[in-house]
Protein backbone atom coordinates (compact mmCIF):
# COMPACT_ATOMS: atom_id res chain seq x y z
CA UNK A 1 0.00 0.00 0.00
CA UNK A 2 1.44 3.24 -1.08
CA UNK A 3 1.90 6.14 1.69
CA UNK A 4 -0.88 8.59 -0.60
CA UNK A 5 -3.56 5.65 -0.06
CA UNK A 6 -2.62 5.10 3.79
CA UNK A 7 -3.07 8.77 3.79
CA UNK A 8 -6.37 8.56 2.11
CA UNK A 9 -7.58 5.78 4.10
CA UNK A 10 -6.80 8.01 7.26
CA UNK A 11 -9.08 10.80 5.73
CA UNK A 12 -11.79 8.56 5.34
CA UNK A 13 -11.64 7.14 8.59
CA UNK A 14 -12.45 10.14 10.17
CA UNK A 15 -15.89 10.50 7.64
CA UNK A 16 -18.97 10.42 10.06
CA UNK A 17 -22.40 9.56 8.72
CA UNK A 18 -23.72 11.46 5.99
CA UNK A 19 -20.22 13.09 5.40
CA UNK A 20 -18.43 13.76 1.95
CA UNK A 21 -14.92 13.84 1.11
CA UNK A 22 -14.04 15.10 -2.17
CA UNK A 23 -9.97 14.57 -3.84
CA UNK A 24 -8.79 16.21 -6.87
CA UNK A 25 -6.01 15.09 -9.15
CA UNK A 26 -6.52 11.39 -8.55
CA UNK A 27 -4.73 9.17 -11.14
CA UNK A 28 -6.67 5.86 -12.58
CA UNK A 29 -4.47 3.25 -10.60
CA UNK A 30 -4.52 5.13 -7.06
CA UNK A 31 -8.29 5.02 -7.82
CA UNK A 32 -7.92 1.27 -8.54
CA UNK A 33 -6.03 0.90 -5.52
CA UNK A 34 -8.28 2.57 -3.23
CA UNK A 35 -10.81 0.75 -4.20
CA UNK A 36 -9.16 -2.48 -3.38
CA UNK A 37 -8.28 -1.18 0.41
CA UNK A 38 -11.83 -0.16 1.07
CA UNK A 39 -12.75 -3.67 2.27
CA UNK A 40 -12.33 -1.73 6.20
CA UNK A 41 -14.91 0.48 4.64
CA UNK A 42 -17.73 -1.49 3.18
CA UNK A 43 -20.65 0.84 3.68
CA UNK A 44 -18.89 4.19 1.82
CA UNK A 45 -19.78 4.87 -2.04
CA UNK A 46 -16.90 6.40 -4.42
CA UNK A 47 -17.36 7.78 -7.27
CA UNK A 48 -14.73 8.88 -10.04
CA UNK A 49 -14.72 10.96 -12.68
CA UNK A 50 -11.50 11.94 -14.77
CA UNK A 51 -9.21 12.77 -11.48
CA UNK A 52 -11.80 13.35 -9.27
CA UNK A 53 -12.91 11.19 -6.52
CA UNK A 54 -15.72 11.72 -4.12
CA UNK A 55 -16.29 9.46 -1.17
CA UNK A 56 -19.53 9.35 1.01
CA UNK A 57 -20.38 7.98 4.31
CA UNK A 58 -24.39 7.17 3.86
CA UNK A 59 -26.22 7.47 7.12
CA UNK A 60 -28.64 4.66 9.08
CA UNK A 61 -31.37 6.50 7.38
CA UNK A 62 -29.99 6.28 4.18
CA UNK A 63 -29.36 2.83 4.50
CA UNK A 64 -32.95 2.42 5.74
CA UNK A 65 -34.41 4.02 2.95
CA UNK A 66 -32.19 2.09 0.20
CA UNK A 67 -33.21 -1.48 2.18
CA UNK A 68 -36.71 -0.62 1.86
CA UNK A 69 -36.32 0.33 -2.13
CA UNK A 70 -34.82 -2.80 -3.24
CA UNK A 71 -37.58 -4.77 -0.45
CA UNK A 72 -40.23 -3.06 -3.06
CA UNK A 73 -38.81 -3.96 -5.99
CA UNK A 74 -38.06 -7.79 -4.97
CA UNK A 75 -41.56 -8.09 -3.82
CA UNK A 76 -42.52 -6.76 -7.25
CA UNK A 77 -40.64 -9.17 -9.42
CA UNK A 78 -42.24 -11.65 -7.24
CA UNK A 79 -45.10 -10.87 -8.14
CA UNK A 80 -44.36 -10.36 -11.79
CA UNK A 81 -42.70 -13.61 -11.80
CA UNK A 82 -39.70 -12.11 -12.79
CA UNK A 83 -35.82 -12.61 -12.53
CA UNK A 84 -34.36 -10.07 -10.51
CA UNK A 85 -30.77 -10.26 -9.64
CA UNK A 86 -29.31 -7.16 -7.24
CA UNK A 87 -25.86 -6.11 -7.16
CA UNK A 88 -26.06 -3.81 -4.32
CA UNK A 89 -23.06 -0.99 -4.18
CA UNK A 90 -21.06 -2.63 -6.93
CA UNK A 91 -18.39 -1.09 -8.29
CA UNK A 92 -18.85 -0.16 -12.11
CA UNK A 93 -15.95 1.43 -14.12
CA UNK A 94 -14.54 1.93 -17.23
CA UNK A 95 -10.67 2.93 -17.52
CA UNK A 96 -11.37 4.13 -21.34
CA UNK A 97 -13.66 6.86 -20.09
CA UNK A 98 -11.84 7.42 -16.82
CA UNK A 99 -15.23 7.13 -14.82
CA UNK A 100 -16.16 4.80 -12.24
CA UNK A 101 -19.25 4.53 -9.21
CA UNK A 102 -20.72 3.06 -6.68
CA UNK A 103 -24.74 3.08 -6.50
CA UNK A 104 -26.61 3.09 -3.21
CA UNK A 105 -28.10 0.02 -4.62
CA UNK A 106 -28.98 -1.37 -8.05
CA UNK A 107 -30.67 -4.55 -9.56
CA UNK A 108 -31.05 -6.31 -12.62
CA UNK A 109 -34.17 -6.92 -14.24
CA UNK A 110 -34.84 -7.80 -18.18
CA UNK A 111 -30.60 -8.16 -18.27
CA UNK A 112 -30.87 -10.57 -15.13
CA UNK A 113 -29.51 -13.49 -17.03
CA UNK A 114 -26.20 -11.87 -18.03
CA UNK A 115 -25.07 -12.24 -14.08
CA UNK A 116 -26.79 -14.79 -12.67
CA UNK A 117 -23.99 -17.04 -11.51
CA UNK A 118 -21.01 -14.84 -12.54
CA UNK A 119 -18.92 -12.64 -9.92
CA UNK A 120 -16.02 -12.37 -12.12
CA UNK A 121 -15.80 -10.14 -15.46
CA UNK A 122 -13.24 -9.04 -17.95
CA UNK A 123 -11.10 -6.92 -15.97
CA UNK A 124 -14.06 -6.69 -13.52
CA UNK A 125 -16.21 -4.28 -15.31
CA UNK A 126 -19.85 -5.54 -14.56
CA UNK A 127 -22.07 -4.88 -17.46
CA UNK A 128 -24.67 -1.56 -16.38
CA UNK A 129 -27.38 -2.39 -14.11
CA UNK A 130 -30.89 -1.96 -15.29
CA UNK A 131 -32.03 0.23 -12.48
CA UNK A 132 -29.71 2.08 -9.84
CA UNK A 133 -31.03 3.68 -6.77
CA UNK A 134 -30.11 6.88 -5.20
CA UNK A 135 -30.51 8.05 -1.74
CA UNK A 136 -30.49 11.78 -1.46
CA UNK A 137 -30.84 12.54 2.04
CA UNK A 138 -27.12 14.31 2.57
CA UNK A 139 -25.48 14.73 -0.75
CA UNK A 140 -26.97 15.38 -4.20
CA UNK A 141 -26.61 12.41 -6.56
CA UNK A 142 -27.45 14.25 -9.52
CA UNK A 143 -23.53 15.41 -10.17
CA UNK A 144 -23.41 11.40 -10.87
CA UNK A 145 -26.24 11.19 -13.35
CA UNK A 146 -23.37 11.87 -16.30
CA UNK A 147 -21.15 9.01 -15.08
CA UNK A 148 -24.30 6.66 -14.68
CA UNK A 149 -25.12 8.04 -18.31
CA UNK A 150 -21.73 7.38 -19.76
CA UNK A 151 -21.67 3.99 -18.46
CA UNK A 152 -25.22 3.48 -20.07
CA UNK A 153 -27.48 2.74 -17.10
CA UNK A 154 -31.05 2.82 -18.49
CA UNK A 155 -32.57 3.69 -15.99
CA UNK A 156 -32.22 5.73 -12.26
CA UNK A 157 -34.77 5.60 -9.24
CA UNK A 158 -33.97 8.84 -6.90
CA UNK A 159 -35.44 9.73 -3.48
CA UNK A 160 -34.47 12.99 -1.39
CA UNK A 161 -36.36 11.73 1.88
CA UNK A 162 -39.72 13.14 0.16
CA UNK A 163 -40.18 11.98 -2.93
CA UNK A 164 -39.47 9.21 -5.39
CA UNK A 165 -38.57 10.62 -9.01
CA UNK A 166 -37.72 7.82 -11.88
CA UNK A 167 -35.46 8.63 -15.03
CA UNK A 168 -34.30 7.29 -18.14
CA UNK A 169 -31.28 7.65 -20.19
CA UNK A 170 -32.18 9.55 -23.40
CA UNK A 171 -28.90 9.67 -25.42
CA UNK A 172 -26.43 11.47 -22.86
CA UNK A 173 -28.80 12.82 -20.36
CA UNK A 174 -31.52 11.74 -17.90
CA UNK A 175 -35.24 12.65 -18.32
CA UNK A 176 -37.61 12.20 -16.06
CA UNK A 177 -40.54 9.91 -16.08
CA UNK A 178 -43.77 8.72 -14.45
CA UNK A 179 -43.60 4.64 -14.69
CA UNK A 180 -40.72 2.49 -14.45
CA UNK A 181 -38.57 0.84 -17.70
CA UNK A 182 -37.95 -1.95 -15.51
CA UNK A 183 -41.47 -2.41 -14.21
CA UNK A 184 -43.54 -0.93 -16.83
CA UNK A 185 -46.86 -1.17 -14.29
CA UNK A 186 -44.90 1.10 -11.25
CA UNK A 187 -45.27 4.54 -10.97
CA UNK A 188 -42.72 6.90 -8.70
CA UNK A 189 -45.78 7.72 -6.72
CA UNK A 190 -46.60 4.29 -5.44
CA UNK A 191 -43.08 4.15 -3.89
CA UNK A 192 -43.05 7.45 -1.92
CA UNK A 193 -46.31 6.31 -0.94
CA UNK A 194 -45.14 3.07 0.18
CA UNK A 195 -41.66 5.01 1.98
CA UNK A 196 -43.71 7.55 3.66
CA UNK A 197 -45.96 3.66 5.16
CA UNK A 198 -42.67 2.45 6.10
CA UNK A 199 -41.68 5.57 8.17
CA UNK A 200 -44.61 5.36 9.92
CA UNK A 201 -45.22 1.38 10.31
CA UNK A 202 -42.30 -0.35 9.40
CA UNK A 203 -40.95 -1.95 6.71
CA UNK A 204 -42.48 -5.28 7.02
CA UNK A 205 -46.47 -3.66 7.27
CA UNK A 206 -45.64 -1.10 4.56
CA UNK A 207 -44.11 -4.55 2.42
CA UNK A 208 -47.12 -6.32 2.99
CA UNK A 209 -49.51 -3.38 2.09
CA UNK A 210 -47.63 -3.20 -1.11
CA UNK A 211 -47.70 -6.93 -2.43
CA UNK A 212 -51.61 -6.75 -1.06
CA UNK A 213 -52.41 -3.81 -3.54
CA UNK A 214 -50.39 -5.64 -5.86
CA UNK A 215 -53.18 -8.35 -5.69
CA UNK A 216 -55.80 -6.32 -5.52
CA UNK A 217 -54.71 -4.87 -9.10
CA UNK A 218 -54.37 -8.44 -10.33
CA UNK A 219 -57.30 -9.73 -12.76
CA UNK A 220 -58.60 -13.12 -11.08
């Protein structure tokens, strides 16, 4: 480990919850070998973009909030009967376009099959996610839309602790939209209504309220 990472690794210590460090003039292979001496660190989310690296510290409620997000969304392929496979803060990079990240959370959906039962890709670049998840309770995550957008992620869910916006990649930007590209049938709505149940009940009543109005939209 080189002395600039030890020194790094020091700064990042002292992060407390919900804190962000930002570092300028980061080269590709310290980034590489940061990443591979955050294993101490397993709850913090980098993010890199051409020399600059940001590292965050999410918070309990953060973590609460991103739980409860991919709870919906596992209950929903459930009851879809579909494949979903989740990734959770991953690491996805690219050294051509000197841009790497870490989601909150993220899942695959209609690409499921290209990682069920693989951990290990060409020099560990995981193909994009179909859906990555944002928390915005601390930090803005919309400075990381581009690097999502460069990597080609279809598709982003975001909530700022008061509402749930979805958006889709359209050419080199993000748009927003009502219903879901993963789940065609889910509207952003439904899951701040569902967050705001879970504040109030917990996650397993506001889980089970959502796979009952599932149901109840069903045709018997």
């Amino acid at each position: 480990m080189s002395t600039q990472t030890t020194n790094y690794l020091d700064l990042i210590e002292r992060l407390t919850a919900g804190a962000k460090l930002e570092l300028y003039n980061i080269d590709w292979d310290e980034y590489e070998n940061l990443l591979s001496q955050m294993g101490d660190f397993p709850g913090h989310r980098l993010s890199y973009d051409a020399g600059r690296l940001t590292i965050v510290s999410p918070s309990l409620e953060h973590e609460d909030y991103k739980d409860f997000i991919l709870g919906l969304a596992r209950t929903l392929s459930d009851e879809m009967n579909l494949t979903l496979e989740s990734r959770g803060t991953a690491t996805f990079k690219r050294k051509a376009l000197k841009k790497g990240v870490e989601p909150d959370t993220c899942f695959y959906v209609q690409s499921a099959a290209s990682v069920i039962g693989r951990r290990a890709f060409p020099n560990r670049e995981y193909p994009p996610p179909d859906v990555v998840v944002e928390i915005d309770m601390s930090h803005d995550s919309l400075d990381k839309f581009h690097i999502y957008a460069a990597l080609g992620v279809p598709e982003i869910w975001r909530y700022d602790g008061e509402r749930t916006r979805f958006y889709k990649l359209t050419g080199e930007t993000y748009e927003v939209i009502q219903n879901s590209l993963a789940f065609p049938t889910l509207t952003a709505k439904v899951i701040t209504e569902h967050l705001e149940l879970s504040k109030a009940d917990g996650h397993t009543a506001a889980l089970k309220a959502f796979r009952q109005m599932l149901r109840s939209r069903t045709p018997s």
